[in-house]
PDB file of N, CA and C in Angstrom:
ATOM      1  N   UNK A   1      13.232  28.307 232.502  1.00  0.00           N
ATOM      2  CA  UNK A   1      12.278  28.736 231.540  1.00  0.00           C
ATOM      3  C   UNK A   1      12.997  29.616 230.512  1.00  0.00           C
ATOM      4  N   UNK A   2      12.849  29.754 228.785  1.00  0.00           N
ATOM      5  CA  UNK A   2      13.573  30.429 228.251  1.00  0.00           C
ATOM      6  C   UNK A   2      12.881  31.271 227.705  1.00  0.00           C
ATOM      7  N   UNK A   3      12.916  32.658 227.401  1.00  0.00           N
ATOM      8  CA  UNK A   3      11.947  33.660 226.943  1.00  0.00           C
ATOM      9  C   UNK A   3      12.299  33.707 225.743  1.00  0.00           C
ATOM     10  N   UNK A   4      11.230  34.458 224.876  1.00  0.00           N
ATOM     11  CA  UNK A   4      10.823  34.377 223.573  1.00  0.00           C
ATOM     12  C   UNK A   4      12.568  35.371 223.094  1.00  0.00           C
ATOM     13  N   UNK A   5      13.020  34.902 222.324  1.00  0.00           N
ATOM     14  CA  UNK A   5      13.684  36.206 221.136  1.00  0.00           C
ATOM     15  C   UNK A   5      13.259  37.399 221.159  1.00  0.00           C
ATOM     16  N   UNK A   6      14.038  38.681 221.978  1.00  0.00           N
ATOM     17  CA  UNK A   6      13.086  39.783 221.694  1.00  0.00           C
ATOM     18  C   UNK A   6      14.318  40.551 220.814  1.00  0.00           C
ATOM     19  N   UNK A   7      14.042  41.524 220.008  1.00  0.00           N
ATOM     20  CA  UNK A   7      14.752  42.155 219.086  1.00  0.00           C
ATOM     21  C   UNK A   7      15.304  43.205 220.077  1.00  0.00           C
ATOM     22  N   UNK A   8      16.419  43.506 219.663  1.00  0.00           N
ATOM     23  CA  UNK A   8      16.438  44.667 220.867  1.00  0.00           C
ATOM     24  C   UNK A   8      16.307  46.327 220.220  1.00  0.00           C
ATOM     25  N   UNK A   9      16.244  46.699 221.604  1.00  0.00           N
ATOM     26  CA  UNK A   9      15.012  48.214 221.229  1.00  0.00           C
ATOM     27  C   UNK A   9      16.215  49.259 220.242  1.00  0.00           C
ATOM     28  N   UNK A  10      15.823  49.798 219.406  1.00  0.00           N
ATOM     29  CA  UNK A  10      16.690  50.319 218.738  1.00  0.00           C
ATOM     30  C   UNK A  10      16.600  52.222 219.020  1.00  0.00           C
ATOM     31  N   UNK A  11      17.814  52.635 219.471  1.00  0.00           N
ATOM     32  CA  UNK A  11      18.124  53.925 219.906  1.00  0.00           C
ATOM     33  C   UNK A  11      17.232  55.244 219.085  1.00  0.00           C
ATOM     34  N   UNK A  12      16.568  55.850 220.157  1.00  0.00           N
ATOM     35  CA  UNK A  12      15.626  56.942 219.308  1.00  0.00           C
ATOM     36  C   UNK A  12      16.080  57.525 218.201  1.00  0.00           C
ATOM     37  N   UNK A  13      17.384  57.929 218.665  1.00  0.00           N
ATOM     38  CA  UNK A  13      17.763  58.375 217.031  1.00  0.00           C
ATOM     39  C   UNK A  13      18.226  57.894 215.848  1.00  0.00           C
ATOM     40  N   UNK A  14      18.550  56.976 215.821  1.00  0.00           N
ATOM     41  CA  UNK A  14      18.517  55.987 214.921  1.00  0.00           C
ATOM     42  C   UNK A  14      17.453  55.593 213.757  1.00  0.00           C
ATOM     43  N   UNK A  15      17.427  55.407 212.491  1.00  0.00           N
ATOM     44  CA  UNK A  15      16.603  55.570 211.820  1.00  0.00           C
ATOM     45  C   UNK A  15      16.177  53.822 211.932  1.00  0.00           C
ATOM     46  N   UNK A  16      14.600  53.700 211.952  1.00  0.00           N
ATOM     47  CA  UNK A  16      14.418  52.379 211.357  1.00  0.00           C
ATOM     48  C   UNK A  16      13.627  52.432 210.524  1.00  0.00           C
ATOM     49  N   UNK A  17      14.431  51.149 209.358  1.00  0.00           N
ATOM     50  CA  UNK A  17      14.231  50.985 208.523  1.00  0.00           C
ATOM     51  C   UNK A  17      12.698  50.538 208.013  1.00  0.00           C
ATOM     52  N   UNK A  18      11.695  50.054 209.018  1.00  0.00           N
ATOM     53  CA  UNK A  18      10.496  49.212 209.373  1.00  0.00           C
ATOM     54  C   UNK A  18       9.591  49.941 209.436  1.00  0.00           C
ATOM     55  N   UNK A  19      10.087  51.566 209.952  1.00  0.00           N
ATOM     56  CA  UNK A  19       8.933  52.843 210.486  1.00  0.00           C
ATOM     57  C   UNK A  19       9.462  53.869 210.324  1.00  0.00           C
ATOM     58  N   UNK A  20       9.980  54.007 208.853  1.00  0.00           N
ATOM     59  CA  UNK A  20      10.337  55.721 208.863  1.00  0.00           C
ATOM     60  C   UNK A  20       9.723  57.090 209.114  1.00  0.00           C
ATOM     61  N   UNK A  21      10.536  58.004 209.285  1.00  0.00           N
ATOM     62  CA  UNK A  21       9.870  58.755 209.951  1.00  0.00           C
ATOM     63  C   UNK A  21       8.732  59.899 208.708  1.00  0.00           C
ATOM     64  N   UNK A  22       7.648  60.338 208.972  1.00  0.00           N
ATOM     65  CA  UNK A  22       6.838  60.813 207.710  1.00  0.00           C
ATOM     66  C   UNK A  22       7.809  62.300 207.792  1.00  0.00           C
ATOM     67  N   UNK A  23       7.624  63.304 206.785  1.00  0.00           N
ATOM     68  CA  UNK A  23       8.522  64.111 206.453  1.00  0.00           C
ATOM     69  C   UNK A  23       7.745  65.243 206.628  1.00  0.00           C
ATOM     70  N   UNK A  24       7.005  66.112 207.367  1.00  0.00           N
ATOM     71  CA  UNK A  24       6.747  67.493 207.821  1.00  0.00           C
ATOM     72  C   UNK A  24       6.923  68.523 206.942  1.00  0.00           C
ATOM     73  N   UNK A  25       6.128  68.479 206.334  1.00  0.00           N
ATOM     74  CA  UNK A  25       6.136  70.098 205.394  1.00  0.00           C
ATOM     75  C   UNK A  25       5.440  71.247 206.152  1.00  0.00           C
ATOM     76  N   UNK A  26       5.933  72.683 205.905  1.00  0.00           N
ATOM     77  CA  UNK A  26       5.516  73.476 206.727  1.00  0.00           C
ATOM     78  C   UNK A  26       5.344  74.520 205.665  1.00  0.00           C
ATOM     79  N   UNK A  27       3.820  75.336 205.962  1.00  0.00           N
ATOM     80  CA  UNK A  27       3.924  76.747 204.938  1.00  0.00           C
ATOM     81  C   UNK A  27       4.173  77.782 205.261  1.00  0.00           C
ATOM     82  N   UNK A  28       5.217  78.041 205.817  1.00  0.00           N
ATOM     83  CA  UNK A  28       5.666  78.960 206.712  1.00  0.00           C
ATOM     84  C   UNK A  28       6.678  79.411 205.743  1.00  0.00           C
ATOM     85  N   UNK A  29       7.691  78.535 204.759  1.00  0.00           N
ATOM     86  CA  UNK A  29       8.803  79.026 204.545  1.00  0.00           C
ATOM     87  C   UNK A  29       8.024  79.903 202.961  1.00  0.00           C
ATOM     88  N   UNK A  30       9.199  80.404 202.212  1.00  0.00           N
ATOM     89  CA  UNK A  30       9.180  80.356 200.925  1.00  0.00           C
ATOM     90  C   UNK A  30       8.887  79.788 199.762  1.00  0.00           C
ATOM     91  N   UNK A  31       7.580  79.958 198.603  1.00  0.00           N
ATOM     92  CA  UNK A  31       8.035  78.949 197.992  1.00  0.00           C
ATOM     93  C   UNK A  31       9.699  78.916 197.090  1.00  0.00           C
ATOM     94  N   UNK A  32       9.533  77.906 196.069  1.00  0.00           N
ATOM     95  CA  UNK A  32      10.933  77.959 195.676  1.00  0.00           C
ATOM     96  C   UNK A  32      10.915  78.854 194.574  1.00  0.00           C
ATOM     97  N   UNK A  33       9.823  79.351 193.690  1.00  0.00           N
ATOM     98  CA  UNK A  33       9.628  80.356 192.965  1.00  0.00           C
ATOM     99  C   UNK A  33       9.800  81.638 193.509  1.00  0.00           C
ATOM    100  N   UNK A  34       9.594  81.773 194.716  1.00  0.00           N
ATOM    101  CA  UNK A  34       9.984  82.982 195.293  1.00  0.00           C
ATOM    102  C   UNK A  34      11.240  82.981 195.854  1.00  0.00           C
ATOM    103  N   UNK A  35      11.801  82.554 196.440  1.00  0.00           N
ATOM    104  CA  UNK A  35      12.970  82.285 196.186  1.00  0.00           C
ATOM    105  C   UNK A  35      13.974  82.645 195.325  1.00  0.00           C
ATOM    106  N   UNK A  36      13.910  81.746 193.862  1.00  0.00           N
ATOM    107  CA  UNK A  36      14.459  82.264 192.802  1.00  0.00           C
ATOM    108  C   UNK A  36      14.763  83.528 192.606  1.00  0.00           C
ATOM    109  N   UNK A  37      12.986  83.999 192.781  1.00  0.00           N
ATOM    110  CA  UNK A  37      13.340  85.682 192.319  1.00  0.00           C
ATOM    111  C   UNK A  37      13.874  86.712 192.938  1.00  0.00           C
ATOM    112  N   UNK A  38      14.334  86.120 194.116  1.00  0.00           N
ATOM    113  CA  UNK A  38      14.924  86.817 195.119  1.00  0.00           C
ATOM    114  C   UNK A  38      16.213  86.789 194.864  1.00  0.00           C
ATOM    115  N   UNK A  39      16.568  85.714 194.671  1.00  0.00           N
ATOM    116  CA  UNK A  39      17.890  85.449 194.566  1.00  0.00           C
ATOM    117  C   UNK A  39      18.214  86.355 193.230  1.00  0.00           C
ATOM    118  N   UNK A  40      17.315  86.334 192.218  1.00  0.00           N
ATOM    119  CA  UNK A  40      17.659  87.006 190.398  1.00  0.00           C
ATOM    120  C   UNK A  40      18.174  87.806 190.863  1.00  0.00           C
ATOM    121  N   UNK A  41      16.686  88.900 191.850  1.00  0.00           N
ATOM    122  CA  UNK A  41      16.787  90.222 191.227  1.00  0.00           C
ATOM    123  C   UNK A  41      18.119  90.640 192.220  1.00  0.00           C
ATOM    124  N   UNK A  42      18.296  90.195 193.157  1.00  0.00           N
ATOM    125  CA  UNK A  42      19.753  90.389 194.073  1.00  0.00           C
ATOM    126  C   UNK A  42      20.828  90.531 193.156  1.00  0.00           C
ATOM    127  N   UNK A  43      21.340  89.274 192.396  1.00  0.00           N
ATOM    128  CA  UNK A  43      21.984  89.005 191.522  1.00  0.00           C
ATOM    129  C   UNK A  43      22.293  89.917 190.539  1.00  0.00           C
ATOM    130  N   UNK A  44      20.957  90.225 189.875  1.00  0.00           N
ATOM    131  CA  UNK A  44      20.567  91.148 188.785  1.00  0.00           C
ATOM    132  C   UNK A  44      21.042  92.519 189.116  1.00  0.00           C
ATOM    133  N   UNK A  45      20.911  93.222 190.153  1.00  0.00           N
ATOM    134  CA  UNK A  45      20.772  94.009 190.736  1.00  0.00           C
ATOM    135  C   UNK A  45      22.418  94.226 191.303  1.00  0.00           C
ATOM    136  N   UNK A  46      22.911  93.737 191.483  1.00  0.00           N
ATOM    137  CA  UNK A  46      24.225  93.827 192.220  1.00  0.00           C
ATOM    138  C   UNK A  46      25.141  93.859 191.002  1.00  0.00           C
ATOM    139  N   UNK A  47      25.081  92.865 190.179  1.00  0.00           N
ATOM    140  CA  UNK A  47      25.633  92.711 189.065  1.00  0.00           C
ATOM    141  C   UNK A  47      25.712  94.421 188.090  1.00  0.00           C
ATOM    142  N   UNK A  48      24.808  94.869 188.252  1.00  0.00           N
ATOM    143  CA  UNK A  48      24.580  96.416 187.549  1.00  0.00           C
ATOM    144  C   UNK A  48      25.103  97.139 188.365  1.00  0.00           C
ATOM    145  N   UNK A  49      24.903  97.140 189.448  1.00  0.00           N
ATOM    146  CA  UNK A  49      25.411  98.617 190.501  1.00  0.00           C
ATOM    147  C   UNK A  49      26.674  98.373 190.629  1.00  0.00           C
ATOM    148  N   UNK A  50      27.795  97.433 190.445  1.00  0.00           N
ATOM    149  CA  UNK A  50      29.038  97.272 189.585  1.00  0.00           C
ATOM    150  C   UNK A  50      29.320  98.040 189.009  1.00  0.00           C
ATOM    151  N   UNK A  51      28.550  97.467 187.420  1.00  0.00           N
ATOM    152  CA  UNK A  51      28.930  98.758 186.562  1.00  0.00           C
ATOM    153  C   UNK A  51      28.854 100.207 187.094  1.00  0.00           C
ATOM    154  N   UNK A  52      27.712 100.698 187.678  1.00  0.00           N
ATOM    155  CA  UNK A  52      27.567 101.930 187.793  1.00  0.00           C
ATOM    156  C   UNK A  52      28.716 102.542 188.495  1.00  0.00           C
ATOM    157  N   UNK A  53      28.982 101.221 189.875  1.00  0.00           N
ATOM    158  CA  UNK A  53      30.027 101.585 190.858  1.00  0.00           C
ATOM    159  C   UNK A  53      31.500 101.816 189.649  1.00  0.00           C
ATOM    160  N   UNK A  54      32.037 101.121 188.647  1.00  0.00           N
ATOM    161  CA  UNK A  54      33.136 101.206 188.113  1.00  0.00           C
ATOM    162  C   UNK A  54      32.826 102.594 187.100  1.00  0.00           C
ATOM    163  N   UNK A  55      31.521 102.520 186.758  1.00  0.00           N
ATOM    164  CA  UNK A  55      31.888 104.428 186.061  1.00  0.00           C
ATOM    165  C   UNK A  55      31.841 105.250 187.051  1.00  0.00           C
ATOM    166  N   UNK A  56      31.131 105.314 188.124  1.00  0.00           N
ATOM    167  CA  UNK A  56      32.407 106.199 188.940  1.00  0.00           C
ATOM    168  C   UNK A  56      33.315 106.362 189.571  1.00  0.00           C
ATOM    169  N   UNK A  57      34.036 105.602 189.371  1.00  0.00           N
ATOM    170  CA  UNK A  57      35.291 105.164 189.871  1.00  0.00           C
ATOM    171  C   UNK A  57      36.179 105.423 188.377  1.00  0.00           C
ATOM    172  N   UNK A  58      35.219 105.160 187.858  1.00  0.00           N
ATOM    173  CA  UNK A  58      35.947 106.350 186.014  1.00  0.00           C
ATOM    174  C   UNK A  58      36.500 107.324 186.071  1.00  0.00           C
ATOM    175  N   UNK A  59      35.398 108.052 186.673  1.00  0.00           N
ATOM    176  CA  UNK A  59      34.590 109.646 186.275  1.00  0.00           C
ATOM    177  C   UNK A  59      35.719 110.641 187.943  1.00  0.00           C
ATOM    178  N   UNK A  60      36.176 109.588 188.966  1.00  0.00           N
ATOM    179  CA  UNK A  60      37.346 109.819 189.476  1.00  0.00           C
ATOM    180  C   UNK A  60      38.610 110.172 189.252  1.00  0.00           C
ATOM    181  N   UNK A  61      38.741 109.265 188.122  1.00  0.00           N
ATOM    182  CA  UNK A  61      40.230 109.202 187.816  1.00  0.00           C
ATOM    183  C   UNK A  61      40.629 109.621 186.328  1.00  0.00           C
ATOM    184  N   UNK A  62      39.461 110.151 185.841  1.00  0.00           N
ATOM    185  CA  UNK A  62      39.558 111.042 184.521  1.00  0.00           C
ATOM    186  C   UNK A  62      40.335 112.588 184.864  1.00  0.00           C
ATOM    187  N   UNK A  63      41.174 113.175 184.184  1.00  0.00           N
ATOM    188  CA  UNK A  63      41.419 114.167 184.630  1.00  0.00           C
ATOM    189  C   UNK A  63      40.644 115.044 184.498  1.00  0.00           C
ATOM    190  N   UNK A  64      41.361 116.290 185.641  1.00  0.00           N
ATOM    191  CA  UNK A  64      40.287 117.299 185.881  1.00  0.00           C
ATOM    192  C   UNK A  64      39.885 118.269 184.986  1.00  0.00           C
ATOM    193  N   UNK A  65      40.784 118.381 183.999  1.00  0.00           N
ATOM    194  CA  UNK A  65      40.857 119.210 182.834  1.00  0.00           C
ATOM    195  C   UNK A  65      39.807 118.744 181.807  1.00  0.00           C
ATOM    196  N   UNK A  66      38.773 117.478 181.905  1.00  0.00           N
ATOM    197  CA  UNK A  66      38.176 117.147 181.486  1.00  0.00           C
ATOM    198  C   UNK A  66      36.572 116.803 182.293  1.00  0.00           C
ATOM    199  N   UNK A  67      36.317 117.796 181.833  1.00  0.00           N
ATOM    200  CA  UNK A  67      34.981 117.763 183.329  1.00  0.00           C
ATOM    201  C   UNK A  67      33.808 117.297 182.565  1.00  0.00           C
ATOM    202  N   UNK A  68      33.218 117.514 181.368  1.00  0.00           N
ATOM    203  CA  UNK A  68      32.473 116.783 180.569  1.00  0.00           C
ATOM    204  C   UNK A  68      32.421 115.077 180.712  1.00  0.00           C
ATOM    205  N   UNK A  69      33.790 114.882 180.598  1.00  0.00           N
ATOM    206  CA  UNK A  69      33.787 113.018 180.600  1.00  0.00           C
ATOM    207  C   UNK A  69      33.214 113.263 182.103  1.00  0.00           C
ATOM    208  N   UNK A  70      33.931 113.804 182.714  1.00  0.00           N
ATOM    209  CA  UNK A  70      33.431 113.554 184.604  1.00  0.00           C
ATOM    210  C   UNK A  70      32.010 113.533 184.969  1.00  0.00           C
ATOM    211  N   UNK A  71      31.063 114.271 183.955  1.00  0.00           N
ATOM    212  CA  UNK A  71      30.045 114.599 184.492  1.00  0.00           C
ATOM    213  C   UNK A  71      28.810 113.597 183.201  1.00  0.00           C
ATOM    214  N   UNK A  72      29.792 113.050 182.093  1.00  0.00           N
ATOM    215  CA  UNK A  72      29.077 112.324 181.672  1.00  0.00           C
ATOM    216  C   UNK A  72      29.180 110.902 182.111  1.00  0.00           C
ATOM    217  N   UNK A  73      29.988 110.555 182.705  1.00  0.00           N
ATOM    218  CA  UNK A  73      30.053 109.236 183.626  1.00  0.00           C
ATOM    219  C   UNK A  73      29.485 109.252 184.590  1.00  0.00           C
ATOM    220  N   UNK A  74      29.631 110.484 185.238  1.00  0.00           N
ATOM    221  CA  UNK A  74      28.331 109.836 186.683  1.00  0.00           C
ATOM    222  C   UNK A  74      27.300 110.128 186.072  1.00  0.00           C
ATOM    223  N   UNK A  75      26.728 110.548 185.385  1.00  0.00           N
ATOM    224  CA  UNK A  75      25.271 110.659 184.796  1.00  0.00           C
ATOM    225  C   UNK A  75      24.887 108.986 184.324  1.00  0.00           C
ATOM    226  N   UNK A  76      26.065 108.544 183.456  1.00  0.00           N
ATOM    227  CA  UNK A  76      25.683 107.143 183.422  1.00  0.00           C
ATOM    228  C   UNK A  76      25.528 106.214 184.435  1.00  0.00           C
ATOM    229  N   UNK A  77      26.404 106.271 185.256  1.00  0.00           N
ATOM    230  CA  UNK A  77      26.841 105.387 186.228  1.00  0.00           C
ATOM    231  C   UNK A  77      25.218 105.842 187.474  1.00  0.00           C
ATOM    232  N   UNK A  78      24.502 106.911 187.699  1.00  0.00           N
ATOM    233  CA  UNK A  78      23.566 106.940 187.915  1.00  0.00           C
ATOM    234  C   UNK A  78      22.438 106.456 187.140  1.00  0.00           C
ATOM    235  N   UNK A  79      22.329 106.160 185.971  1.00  0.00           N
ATOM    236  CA  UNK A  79      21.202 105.528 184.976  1.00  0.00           C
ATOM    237  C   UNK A  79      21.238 104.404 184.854  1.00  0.00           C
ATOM    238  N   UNK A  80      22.420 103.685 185.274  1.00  0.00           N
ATOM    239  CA  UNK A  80      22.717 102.290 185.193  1.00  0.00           C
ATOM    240  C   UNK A  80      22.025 101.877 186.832  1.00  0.00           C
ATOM    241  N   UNK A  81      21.853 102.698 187.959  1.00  0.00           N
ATOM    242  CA  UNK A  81      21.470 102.489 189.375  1.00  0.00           C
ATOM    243  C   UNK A  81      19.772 102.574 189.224  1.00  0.00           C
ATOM    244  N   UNK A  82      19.365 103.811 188.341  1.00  0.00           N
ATOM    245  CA  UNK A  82      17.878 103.414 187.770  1.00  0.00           C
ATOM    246  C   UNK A  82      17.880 102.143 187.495  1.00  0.00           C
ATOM    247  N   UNK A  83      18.699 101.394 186.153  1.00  0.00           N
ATOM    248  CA  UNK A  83      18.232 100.475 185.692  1.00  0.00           C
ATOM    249  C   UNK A  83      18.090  99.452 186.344  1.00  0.00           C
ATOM    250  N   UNK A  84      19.457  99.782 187.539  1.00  0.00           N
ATOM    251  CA  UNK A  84      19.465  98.141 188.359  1.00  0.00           C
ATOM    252  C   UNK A  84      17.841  97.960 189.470  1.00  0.00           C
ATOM    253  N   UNK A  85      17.662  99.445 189.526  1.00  0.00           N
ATOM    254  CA  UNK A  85      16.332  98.886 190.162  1.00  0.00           C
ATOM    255  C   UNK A  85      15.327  98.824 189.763  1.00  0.00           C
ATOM    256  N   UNK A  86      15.091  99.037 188.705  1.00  0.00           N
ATOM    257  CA  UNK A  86      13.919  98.688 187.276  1.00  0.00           C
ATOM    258  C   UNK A  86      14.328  97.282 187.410  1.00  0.00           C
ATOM    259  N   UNK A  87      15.263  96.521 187.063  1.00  0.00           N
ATOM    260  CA  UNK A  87      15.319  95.327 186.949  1.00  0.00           C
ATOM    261  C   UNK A  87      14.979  94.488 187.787  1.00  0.00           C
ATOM    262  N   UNK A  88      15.321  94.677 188.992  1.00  0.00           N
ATOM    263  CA  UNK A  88      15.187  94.029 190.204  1.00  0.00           C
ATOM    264  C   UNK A  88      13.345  93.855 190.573  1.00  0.00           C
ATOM    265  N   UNK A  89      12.583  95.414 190.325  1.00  0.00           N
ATOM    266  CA  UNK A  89      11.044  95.533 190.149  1.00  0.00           C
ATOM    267  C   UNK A  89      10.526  94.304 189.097  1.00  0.00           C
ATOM    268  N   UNK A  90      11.525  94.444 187.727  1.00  0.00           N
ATOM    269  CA  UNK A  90      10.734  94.009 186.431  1.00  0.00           C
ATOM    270  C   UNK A  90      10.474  92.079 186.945  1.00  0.00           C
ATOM    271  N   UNK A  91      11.798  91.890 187.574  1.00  0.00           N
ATOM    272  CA  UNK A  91      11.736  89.900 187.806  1.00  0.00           C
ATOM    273  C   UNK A  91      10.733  89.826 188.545  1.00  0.00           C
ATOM    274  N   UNK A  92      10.239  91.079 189.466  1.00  0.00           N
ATOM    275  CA  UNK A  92       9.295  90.664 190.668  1.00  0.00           C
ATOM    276  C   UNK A  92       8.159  91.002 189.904  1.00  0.00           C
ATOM    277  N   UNK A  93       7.746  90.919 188.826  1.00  0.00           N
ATOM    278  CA  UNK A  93       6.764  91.478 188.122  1.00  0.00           C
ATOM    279  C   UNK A  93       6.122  92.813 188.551  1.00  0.00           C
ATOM    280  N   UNK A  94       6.799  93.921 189.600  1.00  0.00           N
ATOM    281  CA  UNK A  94       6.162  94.658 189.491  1.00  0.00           C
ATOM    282  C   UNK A  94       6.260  96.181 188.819  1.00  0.00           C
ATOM    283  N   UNK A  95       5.666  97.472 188.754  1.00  0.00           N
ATOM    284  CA  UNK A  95       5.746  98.057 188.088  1.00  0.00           C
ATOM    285  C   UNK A  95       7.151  98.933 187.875  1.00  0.00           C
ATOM    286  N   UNK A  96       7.170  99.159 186.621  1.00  0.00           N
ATOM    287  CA  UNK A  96       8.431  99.734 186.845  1.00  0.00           C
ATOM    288  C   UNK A  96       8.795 101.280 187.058  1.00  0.00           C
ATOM    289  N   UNK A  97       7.441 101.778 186.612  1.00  0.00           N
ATOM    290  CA  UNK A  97       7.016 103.186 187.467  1.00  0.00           C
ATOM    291  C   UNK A  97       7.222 103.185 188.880  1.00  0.00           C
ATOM    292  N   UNK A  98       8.016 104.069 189.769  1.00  0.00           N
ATOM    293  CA  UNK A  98       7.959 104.020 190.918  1.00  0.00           C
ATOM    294  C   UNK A  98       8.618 104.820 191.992  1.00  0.00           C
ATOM    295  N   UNK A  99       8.464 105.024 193.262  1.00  0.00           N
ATOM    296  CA  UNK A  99       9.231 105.866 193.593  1.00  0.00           C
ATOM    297  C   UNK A  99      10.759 105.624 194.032  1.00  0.00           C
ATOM    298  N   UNK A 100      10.700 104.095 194.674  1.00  0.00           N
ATOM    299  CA  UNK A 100      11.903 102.952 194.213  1.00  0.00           C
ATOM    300  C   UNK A 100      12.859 103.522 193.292  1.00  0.00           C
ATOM    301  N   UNK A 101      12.461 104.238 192.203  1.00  0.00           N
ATOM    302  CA  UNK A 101      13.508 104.015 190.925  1.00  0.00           C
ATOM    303  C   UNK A 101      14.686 105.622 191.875  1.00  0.00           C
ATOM    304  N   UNK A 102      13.928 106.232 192.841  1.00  0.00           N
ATOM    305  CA  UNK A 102      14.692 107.035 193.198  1.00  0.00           C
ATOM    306  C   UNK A 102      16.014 106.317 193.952  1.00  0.00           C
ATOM    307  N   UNK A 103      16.099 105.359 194.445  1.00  0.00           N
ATOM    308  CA  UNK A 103      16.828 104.521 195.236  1.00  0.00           C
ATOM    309  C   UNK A 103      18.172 104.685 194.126  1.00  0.00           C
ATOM    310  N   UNK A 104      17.499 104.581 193.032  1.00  0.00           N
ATOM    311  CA  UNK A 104      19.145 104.280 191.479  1.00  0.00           C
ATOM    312  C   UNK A 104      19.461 105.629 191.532  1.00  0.00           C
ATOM    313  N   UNK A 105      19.168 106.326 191.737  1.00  0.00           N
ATOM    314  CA  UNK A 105      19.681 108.237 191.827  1.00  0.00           C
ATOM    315  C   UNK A 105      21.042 107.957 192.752  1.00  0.00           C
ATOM    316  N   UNK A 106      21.183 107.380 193.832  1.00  0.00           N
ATOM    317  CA  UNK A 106      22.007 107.266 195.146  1.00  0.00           C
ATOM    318  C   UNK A 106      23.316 107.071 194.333  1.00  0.00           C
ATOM    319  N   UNK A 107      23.599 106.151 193.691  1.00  0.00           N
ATOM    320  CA  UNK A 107      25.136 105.846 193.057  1.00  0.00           C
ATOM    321  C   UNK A 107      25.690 107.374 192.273  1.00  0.00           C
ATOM    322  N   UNK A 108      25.051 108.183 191.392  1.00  0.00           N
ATOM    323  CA  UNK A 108      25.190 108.738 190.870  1.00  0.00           C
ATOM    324  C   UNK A 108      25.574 110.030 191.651  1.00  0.00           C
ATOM    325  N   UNK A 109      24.510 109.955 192.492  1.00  0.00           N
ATOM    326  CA  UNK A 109      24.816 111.520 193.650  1.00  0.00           C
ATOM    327  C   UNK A 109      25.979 111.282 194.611  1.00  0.00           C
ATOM    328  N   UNK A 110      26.185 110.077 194.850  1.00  0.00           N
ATOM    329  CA  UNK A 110      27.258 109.445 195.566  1.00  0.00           C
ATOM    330  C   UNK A 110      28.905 110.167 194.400  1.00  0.00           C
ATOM    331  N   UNK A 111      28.643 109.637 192.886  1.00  0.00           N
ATOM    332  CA  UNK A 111      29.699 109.753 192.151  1.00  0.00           C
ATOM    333  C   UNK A 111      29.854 111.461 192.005  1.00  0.00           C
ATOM    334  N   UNK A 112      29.035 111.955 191.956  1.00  0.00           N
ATOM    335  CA  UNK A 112      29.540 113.664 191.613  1.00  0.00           C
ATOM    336  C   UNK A 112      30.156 114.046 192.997  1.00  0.00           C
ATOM    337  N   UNK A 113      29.770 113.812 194.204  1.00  0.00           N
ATOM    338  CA  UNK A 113      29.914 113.953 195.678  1.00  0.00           C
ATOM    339  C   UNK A 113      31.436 114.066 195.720  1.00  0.00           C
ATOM    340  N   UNK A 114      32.161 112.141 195.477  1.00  0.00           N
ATOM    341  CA  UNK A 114      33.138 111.973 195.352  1.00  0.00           C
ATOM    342  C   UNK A 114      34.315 112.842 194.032  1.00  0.00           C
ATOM    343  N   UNK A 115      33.639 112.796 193.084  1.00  0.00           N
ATOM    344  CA  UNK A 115      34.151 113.366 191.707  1.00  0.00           C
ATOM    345  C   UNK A 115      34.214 115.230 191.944  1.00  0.00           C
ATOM    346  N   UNK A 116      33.947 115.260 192.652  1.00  0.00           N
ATOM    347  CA  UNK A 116      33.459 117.472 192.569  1.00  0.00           C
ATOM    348  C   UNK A 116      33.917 117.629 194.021  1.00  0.00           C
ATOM    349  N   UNK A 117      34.036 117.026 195.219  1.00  0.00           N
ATOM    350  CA  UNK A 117      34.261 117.190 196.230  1.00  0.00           C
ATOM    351  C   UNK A 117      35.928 117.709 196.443  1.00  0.00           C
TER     352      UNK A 117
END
């Protein structure tokens, strides 16, 4: 007796082509707009506290006989740590009033620390 042609069974993991598999979305993750802005204000944000980090790393190596430049560089290099976190608030649309903006004080108190120490 000869049996019918059977196809043979094709390995679970294996994709077939006949019954793909449907694709599972989940709302659990992020959207991709949020995302983005995560990624900006990181970006945004890191990118500035650079600068701030290289004026005091200025305001270091200025001589000591010059204490004005010293003390007007970390003043900047602290206003630039405001700004980076104003910026980082402003992509997330939120306000830029805040107590947050104390967080940008840190580079600056960091630079006189190092600079006067």
């Amino acid at each position: 007796m000869t049996q019918p042609h059977e196809t043979p069974r094709r390995a679970r993991h294996l994709m077939d082509p006949n019954n793909p598999r449907t694709v599972r979305r989940s709302n659990d993750g992020m959207s991709l707009d949020t995302v983005q802005k995560w990624v900006l204000s990181a970006l945004a944000a890191v990118t500035i506290l650079h600068l701030s980090a290289g004026l005091i790393i200025a305001a270091v190596f200025v001589d000591d006989d010059r204490t004005s430049a010293r003390v007007g560089l970390n003043i900047l290099g602290g206003a630039f740590g405001i700004v980076a976190v104003a910026a980082a608030r402003a992509i997330h649309g939120k306000s830029l009033v805040s107590t947050w903006l104390l967080l940008g004080l840190v580079p600056g108190a960091i630079g006189f620390w190092l600079t006067f120490h």
